[in-house]
Protein backbone atom coordinates (compact mmCIF):
# COMPACT_ATOMS: atom_id res chain seq x y z
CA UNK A 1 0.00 0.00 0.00
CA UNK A 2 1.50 3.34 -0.79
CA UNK A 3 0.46 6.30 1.88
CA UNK A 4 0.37 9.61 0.89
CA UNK A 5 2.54 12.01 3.08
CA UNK A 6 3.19 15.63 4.19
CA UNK A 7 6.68 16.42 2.37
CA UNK A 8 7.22 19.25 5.00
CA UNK A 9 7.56 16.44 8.01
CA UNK A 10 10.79 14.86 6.08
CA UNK A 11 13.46 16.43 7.95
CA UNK A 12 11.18 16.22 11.41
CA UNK A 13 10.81 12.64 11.18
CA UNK A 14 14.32 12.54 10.06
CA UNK A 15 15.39 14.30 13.48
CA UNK A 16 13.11 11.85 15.63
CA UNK A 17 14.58 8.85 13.78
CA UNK A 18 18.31 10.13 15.47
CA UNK A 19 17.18 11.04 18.38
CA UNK A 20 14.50 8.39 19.91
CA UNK A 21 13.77 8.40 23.46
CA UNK A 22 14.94 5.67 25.40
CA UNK A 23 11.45 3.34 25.36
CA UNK A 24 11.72 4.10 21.48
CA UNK A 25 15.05 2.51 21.20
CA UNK A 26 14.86 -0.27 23.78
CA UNK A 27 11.77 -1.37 21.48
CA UNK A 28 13.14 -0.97 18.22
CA UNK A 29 17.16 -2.46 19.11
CA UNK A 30 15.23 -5.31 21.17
CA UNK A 31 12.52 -6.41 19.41
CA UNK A 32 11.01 -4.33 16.63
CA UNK A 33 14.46 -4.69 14.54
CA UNK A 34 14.90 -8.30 14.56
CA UNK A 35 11.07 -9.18 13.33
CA UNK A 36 11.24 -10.66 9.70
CA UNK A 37 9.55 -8.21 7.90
CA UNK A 38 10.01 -4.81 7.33
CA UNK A 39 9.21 -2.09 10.57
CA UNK A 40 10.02 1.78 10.09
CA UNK A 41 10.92 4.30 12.52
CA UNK A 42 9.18 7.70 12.30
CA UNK A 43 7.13 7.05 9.40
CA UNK A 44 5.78 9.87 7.77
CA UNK A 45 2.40 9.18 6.65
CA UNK A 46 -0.31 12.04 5.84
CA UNK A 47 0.04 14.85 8.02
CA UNK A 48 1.61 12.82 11.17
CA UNK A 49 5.00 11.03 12.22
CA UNK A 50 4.20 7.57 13.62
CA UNK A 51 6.77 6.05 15.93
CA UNK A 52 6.97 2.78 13.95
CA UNK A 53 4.97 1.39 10.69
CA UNK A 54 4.76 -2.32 9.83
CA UNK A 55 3.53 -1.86 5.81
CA UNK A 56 3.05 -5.26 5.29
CA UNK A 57 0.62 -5.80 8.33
CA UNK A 58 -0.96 -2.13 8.25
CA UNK A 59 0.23 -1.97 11.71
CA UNK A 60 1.26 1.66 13.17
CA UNK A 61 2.80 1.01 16.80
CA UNK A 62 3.12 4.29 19.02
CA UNK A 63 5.00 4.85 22.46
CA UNK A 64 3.59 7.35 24.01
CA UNK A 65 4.83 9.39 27.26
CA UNK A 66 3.21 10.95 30.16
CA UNK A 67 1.97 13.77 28.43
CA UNK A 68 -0.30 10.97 26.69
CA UNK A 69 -2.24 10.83 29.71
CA UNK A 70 -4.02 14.30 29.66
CA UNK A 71 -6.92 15.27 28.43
CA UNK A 72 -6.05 17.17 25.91
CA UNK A 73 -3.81 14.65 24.05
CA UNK A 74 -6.46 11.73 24.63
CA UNK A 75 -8.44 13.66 22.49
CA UNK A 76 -5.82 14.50 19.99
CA UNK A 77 -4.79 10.65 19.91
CA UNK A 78 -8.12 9.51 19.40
CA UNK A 79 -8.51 11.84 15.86
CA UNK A 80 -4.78 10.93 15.32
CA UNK A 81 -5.94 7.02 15.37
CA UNK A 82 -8.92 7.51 13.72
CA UNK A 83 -7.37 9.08 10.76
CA UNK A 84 -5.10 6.51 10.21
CA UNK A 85 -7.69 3.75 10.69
CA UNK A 86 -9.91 5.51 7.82
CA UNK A 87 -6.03 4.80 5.23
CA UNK A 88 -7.22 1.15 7.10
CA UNK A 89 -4.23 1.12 9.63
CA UNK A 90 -4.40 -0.42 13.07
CA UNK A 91 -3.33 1.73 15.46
CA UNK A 92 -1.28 -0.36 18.70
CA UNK A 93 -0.54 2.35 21.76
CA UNK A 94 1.95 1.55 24.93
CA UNK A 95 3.01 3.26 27.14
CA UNK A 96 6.53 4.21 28.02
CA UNK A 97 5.88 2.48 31.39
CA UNK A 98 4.97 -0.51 29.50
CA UNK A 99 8.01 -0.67 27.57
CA UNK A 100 9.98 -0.25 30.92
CA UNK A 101 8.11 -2.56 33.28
CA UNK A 102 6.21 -5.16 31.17
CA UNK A 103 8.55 -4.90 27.91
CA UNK A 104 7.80 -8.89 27.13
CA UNK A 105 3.78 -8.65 27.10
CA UNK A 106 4.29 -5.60 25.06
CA UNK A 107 6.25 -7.52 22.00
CA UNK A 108 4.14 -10.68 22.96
CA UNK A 109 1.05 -8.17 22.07
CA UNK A 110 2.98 -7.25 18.78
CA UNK A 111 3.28 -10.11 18.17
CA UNK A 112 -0.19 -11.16 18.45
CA UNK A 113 -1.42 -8.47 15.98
CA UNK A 114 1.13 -9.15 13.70
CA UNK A 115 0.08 -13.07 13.69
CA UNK A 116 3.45 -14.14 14.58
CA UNK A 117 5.08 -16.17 17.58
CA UNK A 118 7.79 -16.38 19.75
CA UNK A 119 8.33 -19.82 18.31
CA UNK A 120 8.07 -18.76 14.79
CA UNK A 121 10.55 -15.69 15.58
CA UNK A 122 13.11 -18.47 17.35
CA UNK A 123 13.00 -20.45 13.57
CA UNK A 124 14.71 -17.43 11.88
């Protein structure tokens, strides 16, 4: 599927590709990395940067912080998700604390949407 995307967020998701935060990179250098199909980091697609984009799933993964937890940005998740569910995406949210305290349920859930298994990843 080829997504249509804001040419003016190139260099930002450029800059947040170099300079992940530390849940971003324990996920992607851990996990996300060593899956056997293709993941991107800071995917630009229409008018936002997602933190990671599995194409051949339609799978957008996001890692959100504190500031996730406020009103304000519930709301501004919730359109986020829904616009990229109408381009037919599913949209998979943790939290920061997640990746920290319960990092193995968070790729087993990966996993799970991604139809995949520990035992099939152990075969590569």
């Amino acid at each position: 599927m080829s997504l249509k995307y804001n040419p003016k967020l190139v260099g930002n998701a450029q800059y947040l590709r170099k300079n992940m935060t530390d849940e971003e990179k324990e996920l992607w250098y851990k996990f996300l990395k060593l899956l056997p199909m293709t993941v991107n980091r800071q995917k630009n697609i229409g008018n936002y940067i997602v933190d990671f984009f599995i194409s051949s799933k339609n799978i957008v993964i996001e890692i959100d912080g504190r500031q996730h937890t406020t009103a304000e940005h519930k709301a501004a998740d919730a359109k986020r998700d829904a616009e990229l569910a109408s381009l037919g995406l599913k949209v998979l949210r943790y939290s920061n604390r997640a990746i920290r305290e319960d990092f193995l349920v968070v790729c087993g859930s990966i996993l799970r949407h991604i139809g995949t298994t520990w035992d099939d990843l152990k075969k590569k």
